[in-house]
Protein backbone atom coordinates (compact mmCIF):
# COMPACT_ATOMS: atom_id res chain seq x y z
CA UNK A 1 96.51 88.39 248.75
CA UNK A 2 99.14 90.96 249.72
CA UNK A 3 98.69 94.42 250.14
CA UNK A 4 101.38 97.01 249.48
CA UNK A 5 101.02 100.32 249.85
CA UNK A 6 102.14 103.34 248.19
CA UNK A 7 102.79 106.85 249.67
CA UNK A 8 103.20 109.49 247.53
CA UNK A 9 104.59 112.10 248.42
CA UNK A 10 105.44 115.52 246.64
CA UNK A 11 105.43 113.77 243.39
CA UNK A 12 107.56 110.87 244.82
CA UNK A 13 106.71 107.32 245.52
CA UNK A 14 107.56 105.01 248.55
CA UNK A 15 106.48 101.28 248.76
CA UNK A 16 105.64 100.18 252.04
CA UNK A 17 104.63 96.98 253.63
CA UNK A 18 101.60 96.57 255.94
CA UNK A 19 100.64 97.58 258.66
CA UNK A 20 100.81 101.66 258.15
CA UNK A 21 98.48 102.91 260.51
CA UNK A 22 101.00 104.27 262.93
CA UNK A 23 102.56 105.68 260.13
CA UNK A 24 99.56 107.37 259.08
CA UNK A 25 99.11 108.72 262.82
CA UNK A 26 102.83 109.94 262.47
CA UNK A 27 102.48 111.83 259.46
CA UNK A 28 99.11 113.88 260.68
CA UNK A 29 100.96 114.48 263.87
CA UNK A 30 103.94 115.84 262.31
CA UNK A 31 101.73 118.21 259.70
CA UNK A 32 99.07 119.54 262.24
CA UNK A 33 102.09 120.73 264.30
CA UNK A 34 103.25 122.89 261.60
CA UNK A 35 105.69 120.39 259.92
CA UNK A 36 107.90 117.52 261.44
CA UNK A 37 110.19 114.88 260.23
CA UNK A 38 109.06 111.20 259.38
CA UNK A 39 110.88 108.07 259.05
CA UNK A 40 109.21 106.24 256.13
CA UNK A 41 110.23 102.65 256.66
CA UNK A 42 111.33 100.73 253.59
CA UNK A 43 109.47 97.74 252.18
CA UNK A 44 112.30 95.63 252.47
CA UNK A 45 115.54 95.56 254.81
CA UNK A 46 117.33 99.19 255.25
CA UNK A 47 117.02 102.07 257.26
CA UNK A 48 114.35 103.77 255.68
CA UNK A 49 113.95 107.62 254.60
CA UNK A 50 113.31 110.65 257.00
CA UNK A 51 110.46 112.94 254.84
CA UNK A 52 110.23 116.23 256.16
CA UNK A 53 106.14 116.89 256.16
CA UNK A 54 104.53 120.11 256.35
CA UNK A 55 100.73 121.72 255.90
CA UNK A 56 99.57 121.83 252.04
CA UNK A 57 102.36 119.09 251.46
CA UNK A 58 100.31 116.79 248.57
CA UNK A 59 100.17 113.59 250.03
CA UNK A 60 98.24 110.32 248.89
CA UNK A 61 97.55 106.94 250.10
CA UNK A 62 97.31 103.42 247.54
CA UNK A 63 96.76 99.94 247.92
CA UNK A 64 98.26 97.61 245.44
CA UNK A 65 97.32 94.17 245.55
CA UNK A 66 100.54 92.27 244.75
CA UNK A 67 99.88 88.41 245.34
CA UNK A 68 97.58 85.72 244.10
CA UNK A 69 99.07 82.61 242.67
CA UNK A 70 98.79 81.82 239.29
CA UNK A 71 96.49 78.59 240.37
CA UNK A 72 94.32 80.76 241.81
CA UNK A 73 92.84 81.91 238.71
CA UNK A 74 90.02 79.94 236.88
CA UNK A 75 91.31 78.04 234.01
CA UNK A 76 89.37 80.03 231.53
CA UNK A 77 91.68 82.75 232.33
CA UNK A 78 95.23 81.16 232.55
CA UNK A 79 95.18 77.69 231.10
CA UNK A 80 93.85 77.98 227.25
CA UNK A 81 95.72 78.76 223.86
CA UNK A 82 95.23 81.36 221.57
CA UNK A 83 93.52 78.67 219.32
CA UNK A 84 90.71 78.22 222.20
CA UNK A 85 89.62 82.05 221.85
CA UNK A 86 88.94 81.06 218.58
CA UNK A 87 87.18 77.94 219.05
CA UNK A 88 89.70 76.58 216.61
């Protein structure tokens, strides 16, 4: 299983890989000070995005689970026809 997670931010969403609870600490930092910059690291290579956050900013936290491999599932689920819901 892999976990993604999804900030969203303003309206705006940003993909990030775990672990994010330093980000999490950085972000109430920054808005119980009155407002503060952010860098939002990307979920892949790059620099990542500075987010200017600030009291009554709407921000939310997701978890998306992402992985599983297809042989994971039971074969009930992956490995039948279309005939076999039919009993055909």
């Amino acid at each position: 299983m892999t976990l993604v997670h999804r900030l969203t931010v303003d309206g705006r969403d940003y993909f990030l890989p775990d672990p994010v609870t330093e980000l999490k600490t950085q972000i109430l930092d920054a808005i119980r000070q009155g407002g503060g910059y952010v860098n939002i690291p990307p979920l892949r290579g790059g620099p990542g995005i500075d987010i200017l956050f600030s009291p009554g900013m709407p921000v939310t936290w997701s978890q998306i689970d992402v992985g599983g491999d297809i042989g994971d599932r039971s074969d009930e689920k992956s490995g039948g026809s279309a005939d076999d819901d039919f009993n055909l």
